[in-house]
C-alpha atoms as a PDB file:
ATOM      1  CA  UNK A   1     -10.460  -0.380  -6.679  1.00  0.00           C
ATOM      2  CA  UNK A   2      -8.455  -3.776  -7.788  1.00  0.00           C
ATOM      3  CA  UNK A   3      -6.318  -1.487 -10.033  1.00  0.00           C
ATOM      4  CA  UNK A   4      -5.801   0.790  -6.993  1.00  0.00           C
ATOM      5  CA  UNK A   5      -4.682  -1.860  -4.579  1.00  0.00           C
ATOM      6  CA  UNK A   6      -2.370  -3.916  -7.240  1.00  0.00           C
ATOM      7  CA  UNK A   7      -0.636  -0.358  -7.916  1.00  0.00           C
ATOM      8  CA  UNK A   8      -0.021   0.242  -4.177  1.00  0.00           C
ATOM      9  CA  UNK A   9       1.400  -3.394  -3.918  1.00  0.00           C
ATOM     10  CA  UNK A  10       3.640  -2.965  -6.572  1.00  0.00           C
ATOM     11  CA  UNK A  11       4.915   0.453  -5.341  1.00  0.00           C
ATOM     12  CA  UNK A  12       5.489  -0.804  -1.835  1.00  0.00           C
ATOM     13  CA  UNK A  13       7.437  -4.076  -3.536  1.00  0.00           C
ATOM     14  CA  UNK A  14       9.223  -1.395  -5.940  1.00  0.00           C
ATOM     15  CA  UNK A  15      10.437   1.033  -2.531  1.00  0.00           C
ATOM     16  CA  UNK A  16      10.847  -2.448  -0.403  1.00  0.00           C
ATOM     17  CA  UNK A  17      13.696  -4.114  -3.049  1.00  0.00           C
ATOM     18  CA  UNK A  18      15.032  -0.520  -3.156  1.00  0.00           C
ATOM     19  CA  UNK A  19      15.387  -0.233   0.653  1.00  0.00           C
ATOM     20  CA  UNK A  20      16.856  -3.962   0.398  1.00  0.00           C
ATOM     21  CA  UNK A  21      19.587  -2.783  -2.075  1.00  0.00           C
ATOM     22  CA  UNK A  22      20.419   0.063  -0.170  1.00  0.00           C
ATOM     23  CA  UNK A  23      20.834  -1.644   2.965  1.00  0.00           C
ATOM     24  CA  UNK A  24      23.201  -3.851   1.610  1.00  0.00           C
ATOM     25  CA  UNK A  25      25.313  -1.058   0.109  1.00  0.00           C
ATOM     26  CA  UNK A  26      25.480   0.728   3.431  1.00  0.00           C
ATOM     27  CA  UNK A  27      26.604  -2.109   5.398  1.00  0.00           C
ATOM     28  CA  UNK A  28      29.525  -3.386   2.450  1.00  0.00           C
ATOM     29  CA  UNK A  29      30.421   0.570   2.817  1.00  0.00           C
ATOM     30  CA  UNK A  30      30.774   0.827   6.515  1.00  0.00           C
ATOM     31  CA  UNK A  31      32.458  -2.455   7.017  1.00  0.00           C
ATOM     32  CA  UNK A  32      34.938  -1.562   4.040  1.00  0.00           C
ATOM     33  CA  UNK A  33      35.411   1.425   6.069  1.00  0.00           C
ATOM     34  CA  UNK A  34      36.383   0.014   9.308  1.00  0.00           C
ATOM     35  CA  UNK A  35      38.925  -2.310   7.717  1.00  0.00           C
ATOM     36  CA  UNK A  36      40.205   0.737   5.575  1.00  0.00           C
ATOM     37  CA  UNK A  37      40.727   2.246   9.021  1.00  0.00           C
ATOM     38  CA  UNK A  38      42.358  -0.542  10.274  1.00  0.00           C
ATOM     39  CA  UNK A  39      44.458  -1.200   7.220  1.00  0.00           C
ATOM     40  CA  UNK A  40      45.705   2.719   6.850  1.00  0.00           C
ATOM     41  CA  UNK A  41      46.513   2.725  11.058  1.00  0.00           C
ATOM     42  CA  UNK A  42      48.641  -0.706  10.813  1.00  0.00           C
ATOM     43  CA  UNK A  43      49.907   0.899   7.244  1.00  0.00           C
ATOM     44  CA  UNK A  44      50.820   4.127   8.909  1.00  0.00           C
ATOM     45  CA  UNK A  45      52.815   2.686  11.791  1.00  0.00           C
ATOM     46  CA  UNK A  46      50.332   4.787  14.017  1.00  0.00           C
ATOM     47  CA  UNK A  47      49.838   3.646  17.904  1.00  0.00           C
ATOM     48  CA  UNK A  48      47.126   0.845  18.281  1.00  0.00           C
ATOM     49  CA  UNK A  49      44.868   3.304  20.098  1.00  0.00           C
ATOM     50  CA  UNK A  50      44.684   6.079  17.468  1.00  0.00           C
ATOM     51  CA  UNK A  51      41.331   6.285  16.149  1.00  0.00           C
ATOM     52  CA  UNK A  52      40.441   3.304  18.335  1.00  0.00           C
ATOM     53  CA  UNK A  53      36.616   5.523  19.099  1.00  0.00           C
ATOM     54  CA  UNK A  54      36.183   5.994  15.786  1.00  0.00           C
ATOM     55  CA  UNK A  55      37.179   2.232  14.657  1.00  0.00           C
ATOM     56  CA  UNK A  56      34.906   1.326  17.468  1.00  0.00           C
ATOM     57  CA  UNK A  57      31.668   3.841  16.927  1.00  0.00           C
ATOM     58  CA  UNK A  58      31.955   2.522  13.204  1.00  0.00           C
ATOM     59  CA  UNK A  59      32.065  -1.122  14.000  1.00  0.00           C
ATOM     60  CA  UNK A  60      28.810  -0.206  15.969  1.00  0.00           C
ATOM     61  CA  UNK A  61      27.411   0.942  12.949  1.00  0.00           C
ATOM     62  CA  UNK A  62      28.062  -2.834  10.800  1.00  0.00           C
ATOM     63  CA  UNK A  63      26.340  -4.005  14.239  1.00  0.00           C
ATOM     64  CA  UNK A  64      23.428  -1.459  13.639  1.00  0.00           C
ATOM     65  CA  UNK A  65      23.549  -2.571   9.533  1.00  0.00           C
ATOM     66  CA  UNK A  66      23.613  -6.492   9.856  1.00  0.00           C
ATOM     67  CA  UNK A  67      20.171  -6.119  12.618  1.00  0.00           C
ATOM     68  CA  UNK A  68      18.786  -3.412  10.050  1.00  0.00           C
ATOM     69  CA  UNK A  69      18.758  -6.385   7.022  1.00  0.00           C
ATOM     70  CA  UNK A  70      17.331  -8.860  10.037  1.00  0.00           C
ATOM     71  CA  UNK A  71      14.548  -6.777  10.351  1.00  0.00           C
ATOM     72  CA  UNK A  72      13.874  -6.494   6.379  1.00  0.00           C
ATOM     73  CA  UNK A  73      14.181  -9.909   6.219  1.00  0.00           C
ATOM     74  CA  UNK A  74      11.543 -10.517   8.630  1.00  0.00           C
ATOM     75  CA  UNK A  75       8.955  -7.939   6.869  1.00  0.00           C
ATOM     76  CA  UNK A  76       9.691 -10.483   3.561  1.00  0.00           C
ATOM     77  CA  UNK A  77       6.683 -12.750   4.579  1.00  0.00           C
ATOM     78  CA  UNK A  78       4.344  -9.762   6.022  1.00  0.00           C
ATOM     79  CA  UNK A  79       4.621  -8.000   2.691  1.00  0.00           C
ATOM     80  CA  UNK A  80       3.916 -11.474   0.921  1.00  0.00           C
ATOM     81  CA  UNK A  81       0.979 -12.012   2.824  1.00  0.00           C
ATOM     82  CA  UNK A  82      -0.728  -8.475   2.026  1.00  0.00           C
ATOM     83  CA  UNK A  83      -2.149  -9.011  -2.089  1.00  0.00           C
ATOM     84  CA  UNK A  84      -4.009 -11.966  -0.506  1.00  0.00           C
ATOM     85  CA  UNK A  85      -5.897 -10.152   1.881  1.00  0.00           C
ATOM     86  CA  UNK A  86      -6.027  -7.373  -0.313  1.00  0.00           C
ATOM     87  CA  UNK A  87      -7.726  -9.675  -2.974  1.00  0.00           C
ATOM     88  CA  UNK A  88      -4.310  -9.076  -5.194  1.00  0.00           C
ATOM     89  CA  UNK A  89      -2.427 -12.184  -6.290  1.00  0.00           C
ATOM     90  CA  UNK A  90      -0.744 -10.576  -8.650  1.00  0.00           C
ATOM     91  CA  UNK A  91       2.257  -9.796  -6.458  1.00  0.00           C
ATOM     92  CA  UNK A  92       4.587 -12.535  -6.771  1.00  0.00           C
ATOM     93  CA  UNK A  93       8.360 -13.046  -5.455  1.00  0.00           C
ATOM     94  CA  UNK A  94       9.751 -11.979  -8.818  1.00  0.00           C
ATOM     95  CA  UNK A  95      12.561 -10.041  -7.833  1.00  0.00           C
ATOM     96  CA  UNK A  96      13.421 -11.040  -4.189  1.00  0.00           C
ATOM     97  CA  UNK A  97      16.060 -13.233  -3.102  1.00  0.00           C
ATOM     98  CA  UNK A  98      15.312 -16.149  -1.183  1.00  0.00           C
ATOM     99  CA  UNK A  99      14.828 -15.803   2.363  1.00  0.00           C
ATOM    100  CA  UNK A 100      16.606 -17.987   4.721  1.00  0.00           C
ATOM    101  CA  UNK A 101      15.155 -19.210   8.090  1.00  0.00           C
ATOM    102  CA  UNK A 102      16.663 -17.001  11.001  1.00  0.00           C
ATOM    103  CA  UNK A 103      17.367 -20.660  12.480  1.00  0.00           C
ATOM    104  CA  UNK A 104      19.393 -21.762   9.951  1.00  0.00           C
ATOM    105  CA  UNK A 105      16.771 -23.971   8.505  1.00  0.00           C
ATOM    106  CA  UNK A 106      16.432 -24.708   5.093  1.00  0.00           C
ATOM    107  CA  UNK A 107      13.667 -23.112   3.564  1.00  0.00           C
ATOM    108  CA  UNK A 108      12.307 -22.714   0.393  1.00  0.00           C
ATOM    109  CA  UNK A 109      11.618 -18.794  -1.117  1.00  0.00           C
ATOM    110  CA  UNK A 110       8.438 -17.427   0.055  1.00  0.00           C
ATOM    111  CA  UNK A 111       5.821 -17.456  -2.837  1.00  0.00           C
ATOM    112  CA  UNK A 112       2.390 -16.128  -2.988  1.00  0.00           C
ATOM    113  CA  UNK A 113       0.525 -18.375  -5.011  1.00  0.00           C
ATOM    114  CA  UNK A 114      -3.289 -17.400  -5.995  1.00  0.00           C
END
């Protein structure tokens, strides 16, 4: 059962740092892409209002990106907190980045310790 429950922690930390990476990608991407579409407008000598719903639904989605990564920073301590109450200590914060407090605080990286 201890074998079972350290594998299921370490898959969930595995998918987790994935879903971390990938959030980060897809908010570099679209925000590259609204200042592509702002460079190749100004570039193109295009009026200011061409593509202006487009510029504007994709600036939405950096919105949407930067409060996705606010929300996977605040699962950071839930998902430390799980081996102990699973009876795991194994877990760890190998891997992750620090975490900094949403208020700007200084804080040190969240550690499980056993």
């Amino acid at each position: 059962m201890l074998n079972k429950r350290l594998a299921a922690v370490k898959a969930v930390k595995g998918e987790f740092l994935t879903a971390e990476r990938a959030q980060d990608d897809a908010a570099i991407a679209v925000a590259r892409c609204v200042a592509t579409m702002l460079e190749v407008r100004r570039a193109s000598n295009l009026p200011l209002g061409v593509g202006l719903d487009a510029i504007a639904a994709m600036s939405r989605a950096v919105t949407l990106s930067i409060e996705t990564r606010a929300s996977l920073i605040k699962v950071h301590p839930m998902l430390a907190a799980l081996p102990a109450e699973l009876g795991v200590s194994a877990y760890g914060d190998s891997g992750c980045p620090p975490v900094d407090a949403p208020s700007g605080e200084d804080r040190a990286a969240l550690r499980v310790v056993a």
